[in-house]
C-alpha atoms as a PDB file:
ATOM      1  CA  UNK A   1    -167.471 -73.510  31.990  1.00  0.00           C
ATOM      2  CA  UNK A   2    -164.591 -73.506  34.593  1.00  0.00           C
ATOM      3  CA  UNK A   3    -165.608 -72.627  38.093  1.00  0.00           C
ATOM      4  CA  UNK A   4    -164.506 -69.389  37.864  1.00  0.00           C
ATOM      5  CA  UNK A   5    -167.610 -68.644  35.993  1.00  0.00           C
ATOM      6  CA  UNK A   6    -166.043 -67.306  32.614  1.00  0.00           C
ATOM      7  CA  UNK A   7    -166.227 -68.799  29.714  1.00  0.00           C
ATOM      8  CA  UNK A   8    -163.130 -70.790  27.817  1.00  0.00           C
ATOM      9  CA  UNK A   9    -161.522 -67.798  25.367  1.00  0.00           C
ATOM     10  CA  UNK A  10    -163.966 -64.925  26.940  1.00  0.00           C
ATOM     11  CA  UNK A  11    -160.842 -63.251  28.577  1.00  0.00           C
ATOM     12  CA  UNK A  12    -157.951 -62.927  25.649  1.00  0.00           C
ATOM     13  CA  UNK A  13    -154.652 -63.744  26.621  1.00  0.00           C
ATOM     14  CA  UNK A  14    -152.674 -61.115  28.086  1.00  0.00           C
ATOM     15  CA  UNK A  15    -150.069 -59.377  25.252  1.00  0.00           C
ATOM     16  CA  UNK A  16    -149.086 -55.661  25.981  1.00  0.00           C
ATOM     17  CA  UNK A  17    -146.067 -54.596  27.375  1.00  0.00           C
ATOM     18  CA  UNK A  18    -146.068 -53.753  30.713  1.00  0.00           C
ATOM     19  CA  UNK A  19    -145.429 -55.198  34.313  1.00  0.00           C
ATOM     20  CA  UNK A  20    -146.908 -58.512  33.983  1.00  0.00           C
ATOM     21  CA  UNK A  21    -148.133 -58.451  37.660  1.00  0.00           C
ATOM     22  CA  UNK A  22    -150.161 -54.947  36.889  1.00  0.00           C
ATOM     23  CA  UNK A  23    -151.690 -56.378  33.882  1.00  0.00           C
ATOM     24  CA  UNK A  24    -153.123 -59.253  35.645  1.00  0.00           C
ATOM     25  CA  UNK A  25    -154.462 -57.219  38.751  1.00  0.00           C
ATOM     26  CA  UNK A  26    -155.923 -54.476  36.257  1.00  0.00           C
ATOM     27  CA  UNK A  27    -157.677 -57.147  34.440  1.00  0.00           C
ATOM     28  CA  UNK A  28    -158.951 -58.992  37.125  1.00  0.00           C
ATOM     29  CA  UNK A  29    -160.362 -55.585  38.723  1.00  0.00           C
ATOM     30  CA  UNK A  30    -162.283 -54.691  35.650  1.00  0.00           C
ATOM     31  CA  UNK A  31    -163.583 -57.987  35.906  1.00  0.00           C
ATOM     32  CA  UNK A  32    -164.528 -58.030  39.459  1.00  0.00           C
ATOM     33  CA  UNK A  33    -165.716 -53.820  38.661  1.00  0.00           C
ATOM     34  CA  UNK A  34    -168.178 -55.363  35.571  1.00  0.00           C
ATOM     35  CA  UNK A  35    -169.233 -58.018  37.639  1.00  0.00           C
ATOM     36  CA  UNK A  36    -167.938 -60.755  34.715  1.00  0.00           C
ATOM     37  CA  UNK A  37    -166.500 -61.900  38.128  1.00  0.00           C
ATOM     38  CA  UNK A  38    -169.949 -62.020  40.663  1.00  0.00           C
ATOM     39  CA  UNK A  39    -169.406 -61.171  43.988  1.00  0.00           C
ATOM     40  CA  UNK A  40    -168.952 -64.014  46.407  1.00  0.00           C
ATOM     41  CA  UNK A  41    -167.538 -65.993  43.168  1.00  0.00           C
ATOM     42  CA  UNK A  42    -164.615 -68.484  43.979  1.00  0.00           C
ATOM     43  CA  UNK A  43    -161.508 -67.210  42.571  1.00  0.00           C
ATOM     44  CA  UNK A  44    -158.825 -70.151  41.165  1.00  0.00           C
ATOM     45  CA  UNK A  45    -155.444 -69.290  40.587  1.00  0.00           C
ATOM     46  CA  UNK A  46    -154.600 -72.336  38.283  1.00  0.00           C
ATOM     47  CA  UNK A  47    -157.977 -71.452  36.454  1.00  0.00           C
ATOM     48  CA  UNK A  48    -157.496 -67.694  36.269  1.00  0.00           C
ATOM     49  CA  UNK A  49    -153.755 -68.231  35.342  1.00  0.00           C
ATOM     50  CA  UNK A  50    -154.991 -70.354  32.378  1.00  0.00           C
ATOM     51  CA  UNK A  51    -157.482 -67.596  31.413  1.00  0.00           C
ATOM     52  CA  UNK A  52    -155.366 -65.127  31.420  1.00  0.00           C
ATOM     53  CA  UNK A  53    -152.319 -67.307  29.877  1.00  0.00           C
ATOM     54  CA  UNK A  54    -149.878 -66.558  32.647  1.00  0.00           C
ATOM     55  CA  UNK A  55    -148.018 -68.244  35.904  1.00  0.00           C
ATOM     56  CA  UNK A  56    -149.740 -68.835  38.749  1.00  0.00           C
ATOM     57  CA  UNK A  57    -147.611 -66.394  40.617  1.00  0.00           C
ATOM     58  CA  UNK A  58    -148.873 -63.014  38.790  1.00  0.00           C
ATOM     59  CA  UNK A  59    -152.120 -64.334  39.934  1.00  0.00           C
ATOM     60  CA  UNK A  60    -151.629 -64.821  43.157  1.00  0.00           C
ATOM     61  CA  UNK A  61    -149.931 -61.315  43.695  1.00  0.00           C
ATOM     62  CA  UNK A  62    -152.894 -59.470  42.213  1.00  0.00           C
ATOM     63  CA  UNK A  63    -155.246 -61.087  44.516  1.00  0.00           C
ATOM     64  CA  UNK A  64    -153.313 -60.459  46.956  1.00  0.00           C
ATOM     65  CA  UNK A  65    -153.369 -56.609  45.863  1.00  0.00           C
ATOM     66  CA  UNK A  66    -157.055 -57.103  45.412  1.00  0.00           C
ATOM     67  CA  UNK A  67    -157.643 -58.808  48.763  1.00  0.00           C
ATOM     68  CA  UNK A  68    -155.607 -55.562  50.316  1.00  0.00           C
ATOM     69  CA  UNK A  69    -157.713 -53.234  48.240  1.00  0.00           C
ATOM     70  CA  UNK A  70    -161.146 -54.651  49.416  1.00  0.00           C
ATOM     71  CA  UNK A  71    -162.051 -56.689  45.806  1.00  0.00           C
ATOM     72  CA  UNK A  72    -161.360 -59.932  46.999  1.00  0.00           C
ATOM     73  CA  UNK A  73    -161.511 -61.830  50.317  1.00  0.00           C
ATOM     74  CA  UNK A  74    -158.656 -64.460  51.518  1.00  0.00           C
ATOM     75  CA  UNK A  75    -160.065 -67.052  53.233  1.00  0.00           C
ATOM     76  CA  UNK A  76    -158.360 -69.707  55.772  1.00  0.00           C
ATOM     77  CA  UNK A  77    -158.292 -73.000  53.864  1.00  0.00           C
ATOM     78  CA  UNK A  78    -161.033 -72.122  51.007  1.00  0.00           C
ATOM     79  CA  UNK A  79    -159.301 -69.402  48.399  1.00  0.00           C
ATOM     80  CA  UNK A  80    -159.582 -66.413  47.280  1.00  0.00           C
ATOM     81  CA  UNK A  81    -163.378 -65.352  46.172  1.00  0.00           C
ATOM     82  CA  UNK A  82    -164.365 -61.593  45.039  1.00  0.00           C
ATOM     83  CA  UNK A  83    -165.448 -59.654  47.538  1.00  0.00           C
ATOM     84  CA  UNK A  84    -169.638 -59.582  48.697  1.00  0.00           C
ATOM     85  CA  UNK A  85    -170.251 -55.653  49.450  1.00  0.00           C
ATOM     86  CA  UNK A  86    -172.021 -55.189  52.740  1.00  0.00           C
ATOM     87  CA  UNK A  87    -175.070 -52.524  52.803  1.00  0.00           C
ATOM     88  CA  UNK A  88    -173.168 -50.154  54.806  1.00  0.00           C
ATOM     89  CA  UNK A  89    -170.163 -50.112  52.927  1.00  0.00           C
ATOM     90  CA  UNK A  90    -171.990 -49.452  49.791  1.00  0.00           C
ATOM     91  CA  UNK A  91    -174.165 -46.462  51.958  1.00  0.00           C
ATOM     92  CA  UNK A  92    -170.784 -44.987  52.678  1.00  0.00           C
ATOM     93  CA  UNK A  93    -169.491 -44.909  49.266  1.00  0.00           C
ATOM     94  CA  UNK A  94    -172.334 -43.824  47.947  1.00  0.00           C
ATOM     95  CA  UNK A  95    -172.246 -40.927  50.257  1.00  0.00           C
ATOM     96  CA  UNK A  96    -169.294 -39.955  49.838  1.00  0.00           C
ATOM     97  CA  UNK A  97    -169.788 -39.890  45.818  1.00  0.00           C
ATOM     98  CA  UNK A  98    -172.764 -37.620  46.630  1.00  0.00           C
ATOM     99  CA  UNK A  99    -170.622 -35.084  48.339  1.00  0.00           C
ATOM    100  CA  UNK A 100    -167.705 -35.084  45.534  1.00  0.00           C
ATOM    101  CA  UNK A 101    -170.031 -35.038  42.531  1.00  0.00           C
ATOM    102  CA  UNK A 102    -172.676 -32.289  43.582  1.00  0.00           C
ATOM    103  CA  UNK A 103    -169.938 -30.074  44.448  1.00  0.00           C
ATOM    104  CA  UNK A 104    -168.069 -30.489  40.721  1.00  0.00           C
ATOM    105  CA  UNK A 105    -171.252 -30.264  39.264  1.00  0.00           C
ATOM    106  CA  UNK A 106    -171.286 -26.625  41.110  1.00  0.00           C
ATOM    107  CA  UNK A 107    -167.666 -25.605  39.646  1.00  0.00           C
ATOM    108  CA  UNK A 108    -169.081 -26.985  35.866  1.00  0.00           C
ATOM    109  CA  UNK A 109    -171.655 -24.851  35.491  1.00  0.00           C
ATOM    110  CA  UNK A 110    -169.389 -21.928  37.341  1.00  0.00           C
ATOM    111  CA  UNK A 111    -166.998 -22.376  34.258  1.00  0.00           C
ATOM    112  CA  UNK A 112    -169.475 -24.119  31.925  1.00  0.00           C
ATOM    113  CA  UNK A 113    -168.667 -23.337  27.894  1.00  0.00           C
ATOM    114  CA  UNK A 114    -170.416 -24.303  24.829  1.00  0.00           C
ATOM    115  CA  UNK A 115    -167.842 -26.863  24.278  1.00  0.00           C
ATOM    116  CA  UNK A 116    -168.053 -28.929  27.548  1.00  0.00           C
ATOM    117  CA  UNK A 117    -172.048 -28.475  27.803  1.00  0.00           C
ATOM    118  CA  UNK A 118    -172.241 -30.010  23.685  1.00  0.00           C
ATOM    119  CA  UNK A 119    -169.535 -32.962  25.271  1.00  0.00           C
ATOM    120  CA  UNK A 120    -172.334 -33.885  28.080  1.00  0.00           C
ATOM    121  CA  UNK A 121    -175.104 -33.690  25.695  1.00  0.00           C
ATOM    122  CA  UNK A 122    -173.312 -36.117  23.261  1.00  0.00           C
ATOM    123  CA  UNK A 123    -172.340 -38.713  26.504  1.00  0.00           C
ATOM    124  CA  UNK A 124    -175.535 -38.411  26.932  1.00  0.00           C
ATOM    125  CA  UNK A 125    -177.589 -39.190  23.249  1.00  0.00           C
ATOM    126  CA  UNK A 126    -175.024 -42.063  23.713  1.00  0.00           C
ATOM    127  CA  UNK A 127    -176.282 -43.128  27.243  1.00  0.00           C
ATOM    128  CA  UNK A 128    -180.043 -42.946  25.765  1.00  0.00           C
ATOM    129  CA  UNK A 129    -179.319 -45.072  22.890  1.00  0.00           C
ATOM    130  CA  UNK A 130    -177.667 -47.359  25.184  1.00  0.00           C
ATOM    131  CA  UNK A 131    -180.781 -47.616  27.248  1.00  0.00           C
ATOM    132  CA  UNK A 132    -182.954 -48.131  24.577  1.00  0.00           C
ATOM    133  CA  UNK A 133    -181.137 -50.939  23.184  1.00  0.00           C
ATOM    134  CA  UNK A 134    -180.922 -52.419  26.664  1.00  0.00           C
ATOM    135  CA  UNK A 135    -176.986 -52.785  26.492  1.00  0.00           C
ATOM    136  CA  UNK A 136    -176.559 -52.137  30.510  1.00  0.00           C
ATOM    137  CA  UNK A 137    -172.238 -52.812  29.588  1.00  0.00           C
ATOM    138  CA  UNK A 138    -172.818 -49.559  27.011  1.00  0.00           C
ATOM    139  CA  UNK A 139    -174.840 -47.883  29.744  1.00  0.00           C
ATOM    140  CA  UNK A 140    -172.510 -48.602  33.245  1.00  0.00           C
ATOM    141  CA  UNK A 141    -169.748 -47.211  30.537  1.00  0.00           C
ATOM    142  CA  UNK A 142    -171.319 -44.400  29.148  1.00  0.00           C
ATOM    143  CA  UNK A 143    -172.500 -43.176  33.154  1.00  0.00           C
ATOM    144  CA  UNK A 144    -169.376 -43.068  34.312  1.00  0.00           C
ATOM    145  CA  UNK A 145    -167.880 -40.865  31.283  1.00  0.00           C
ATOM    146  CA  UNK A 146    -171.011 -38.642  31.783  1.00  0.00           C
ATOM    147  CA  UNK A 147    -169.817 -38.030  35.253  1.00  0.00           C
ATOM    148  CA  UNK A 148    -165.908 -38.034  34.760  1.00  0.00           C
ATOM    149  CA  UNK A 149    -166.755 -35.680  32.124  1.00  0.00           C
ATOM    150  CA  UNK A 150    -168.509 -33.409  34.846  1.00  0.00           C
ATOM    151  CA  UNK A 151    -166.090 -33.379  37.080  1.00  0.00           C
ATOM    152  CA  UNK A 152    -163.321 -32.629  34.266  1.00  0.00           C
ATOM    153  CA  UNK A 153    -165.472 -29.481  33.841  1.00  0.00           C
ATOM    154  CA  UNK A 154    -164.932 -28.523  37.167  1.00  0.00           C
ATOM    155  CA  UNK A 155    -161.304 -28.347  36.754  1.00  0.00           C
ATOM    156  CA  UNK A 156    -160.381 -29.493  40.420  1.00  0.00           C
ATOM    157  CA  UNK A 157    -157.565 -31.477  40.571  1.00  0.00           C
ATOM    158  CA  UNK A 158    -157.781 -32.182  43.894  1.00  0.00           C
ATOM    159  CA  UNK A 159    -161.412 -33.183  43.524  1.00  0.00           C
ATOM    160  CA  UNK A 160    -160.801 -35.049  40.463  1.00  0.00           C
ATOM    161  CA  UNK A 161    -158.377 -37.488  42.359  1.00  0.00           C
ATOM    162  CA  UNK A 162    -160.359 -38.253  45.158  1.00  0.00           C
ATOM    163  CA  UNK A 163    -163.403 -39.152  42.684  1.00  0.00           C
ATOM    164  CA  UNK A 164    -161.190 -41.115  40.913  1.00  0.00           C
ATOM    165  CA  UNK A 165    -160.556 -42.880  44.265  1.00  0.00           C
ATOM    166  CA  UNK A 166    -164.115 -44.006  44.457  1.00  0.00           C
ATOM    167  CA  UNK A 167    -165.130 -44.325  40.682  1.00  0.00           C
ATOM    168  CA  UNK A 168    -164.688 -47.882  39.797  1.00  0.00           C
ATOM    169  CA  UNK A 169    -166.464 -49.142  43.115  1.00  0.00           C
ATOM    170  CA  UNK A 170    -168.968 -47.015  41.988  1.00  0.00           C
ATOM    171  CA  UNK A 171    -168.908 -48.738  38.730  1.00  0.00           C
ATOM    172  CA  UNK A 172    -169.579 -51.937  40.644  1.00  0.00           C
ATOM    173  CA  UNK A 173    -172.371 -50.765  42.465  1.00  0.00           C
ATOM    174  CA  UNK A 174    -174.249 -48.895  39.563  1.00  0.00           C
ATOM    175  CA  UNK A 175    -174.231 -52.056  37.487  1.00  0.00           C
ATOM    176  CA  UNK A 176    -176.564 -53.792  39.501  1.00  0.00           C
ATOM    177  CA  UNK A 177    -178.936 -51.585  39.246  1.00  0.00           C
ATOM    178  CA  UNK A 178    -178.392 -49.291  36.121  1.00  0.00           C
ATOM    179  CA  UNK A 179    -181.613 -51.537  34.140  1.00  0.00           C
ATOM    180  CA  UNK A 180    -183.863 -50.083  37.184  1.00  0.00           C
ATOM    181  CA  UNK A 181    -182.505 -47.037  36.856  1.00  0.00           C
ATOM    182  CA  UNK A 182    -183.076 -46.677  32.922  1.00  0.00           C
ATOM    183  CA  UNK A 183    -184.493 -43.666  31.098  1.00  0.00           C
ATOM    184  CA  UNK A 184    -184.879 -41.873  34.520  1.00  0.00           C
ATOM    185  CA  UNK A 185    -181.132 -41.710  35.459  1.00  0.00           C
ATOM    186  CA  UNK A 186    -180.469 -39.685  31.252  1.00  0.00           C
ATOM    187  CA  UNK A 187    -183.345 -37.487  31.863  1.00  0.00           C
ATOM    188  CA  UNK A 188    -182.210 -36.523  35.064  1.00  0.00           C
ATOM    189  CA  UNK A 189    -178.820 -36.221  33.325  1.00  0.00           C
ATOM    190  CA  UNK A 190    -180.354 -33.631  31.396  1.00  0.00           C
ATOM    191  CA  UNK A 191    -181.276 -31.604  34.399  1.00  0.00           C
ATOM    192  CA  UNK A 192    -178.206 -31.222  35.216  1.00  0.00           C
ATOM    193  CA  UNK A 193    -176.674 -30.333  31.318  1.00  0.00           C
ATOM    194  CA  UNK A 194    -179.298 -27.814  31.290  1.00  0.00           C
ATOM    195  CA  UNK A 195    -178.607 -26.041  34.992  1.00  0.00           C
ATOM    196  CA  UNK A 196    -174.849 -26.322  34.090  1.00  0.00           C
ATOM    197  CA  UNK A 197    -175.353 -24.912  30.299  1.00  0.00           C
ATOM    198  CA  UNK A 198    -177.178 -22.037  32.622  1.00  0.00           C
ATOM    199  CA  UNK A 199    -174.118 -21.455  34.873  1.00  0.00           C
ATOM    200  CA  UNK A 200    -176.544 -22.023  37.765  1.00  0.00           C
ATOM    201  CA  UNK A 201    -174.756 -23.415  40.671  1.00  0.00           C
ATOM    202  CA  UNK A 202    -176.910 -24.319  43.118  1.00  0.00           C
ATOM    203  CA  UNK A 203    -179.302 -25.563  40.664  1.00  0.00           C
ATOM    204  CA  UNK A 204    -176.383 -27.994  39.285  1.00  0.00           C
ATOM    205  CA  UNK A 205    -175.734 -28.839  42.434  1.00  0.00           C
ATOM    206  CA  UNK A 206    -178.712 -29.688  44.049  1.00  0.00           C
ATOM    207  CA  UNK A 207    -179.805 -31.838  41.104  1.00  0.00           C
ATOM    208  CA  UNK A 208    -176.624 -34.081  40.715  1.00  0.00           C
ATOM    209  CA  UNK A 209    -177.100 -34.221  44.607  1.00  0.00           C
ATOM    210  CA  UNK A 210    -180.437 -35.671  44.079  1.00  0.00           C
ATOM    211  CA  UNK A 211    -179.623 -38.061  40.981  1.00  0.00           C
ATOM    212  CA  UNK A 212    -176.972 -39.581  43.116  1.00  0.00           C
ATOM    213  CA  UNK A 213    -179.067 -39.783  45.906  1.00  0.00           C
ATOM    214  CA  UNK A 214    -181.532 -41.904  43.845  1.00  0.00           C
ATOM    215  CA  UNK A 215    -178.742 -44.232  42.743  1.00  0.00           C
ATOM    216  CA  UNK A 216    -178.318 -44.739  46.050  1.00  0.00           C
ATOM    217  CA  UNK A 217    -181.605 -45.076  46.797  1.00  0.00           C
ATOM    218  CA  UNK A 218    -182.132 -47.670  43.945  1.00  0.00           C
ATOM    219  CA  UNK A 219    -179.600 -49.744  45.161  1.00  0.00           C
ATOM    220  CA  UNK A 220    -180.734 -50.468  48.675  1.00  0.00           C
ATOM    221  CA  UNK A 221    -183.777 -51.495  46.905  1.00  0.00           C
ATOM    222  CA  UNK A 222    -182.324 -53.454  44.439  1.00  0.00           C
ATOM    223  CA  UNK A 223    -183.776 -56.931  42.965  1.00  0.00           C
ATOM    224  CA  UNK A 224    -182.148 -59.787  45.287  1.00  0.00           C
ATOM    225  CA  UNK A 225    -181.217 -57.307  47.953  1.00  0.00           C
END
């Protein structure tokens, strides 16, 4: 086990075409958004390099990106470690997803058709399955298709890219706590199918309001918090 907490061969060696610099920050961020990368974890370029089976320098650019982004921190002397999310900056994100997702779920069920309403109710048999065969990777995954999927159906564009802004630190702050959240989190899920499928917009929107508010919720409660 190297320090950087993965294990020898568990991230493949990098092989698609592409800016080489890109592929290593986009892999390093889904590792970091997954939490295969904890925060607070000590970040090595000669390790990471080695993982990834590149230079050092890609490495150290993408952290670099990261550390500019928020993922990772840059500390004096000590390295590069992935970033530790403070209460408040996870309150504000989480607020701000609130606002974005209850008003696409508004615009779905304004335009809802049979088509997108059987596409959530698929995402989300998959989502229950997941949770019943306690795969929380299948589950984080499956959640955040539910609610790109919702906010495809509202056919903003402009809304689309600003929850696209926020999506993957969402994705880092559901996975802590998408176990506690379970069988609750799909059944409230389909609330919100059924008020869309009903083209009742308030309803839709005051329900996804309410789910994401108990995400929230959930996390400032969270195990080890």
């Amino acid at each position: 086990m190297l320090s950087t907490g993965l294990p020898q061969g568990a991230v493949p060696k990098l092989e698609r075409p592409g800016p080489l610099r890109e592929r290593v920050y986009e892999t390093l961020l889904e590792l970091i958004t997954t939490r295969a990368l904890q925060p607070g974890q000590h970040l090595v370029e000669s390790e990471l390099a080695g993982h990834l089976g590149v230079s050092r320098q890609p490495v150290r650019e993408a952290l670099q990106r990261l550390n500019t982004e928020g993922w990772v921190d840059l500390r004096p002397a000590q390295g590069a470690f992935v970033h530790e999310p403070t209460e408040q900056e996870a309150d504000q994100l989480l607020t701000v997803r609130t606002l974005l997702e209850a008003e696409a779920a508004r615009l779905a069920a304004a335009g809802a058709t049979s088509a997108g309403v059987a596409e959530l109710e698929a995402l989300c048999d998959r989502g229950e399955q997941a949770v019943a065969e306690r795969d929380v990777d299948l589950v984080v995954a499956t959640n955040a298709e539910f609610h790109a999927k919702v906010m495809e159906l509202a056919g903003n564009l402009v809304l689309a890219e600003l929850a696209a802004q926020v999506d993957r630190r969402v994705r880092w702050y559901y996975t802590p706590v998408a176990r506690q959240r379970g069988p609750r989190s799909w059944a409230e899920h389909r609330s919100l199918i059924a008020a869309i499928a009903d083209h009742d917009e308030q309803g839709a929107r005051r329900i996804m309001r309410e789910h994401t508010e108990h995400t929230r919720e959930t996390y400032h409660r969270r195990e080890g918090a």
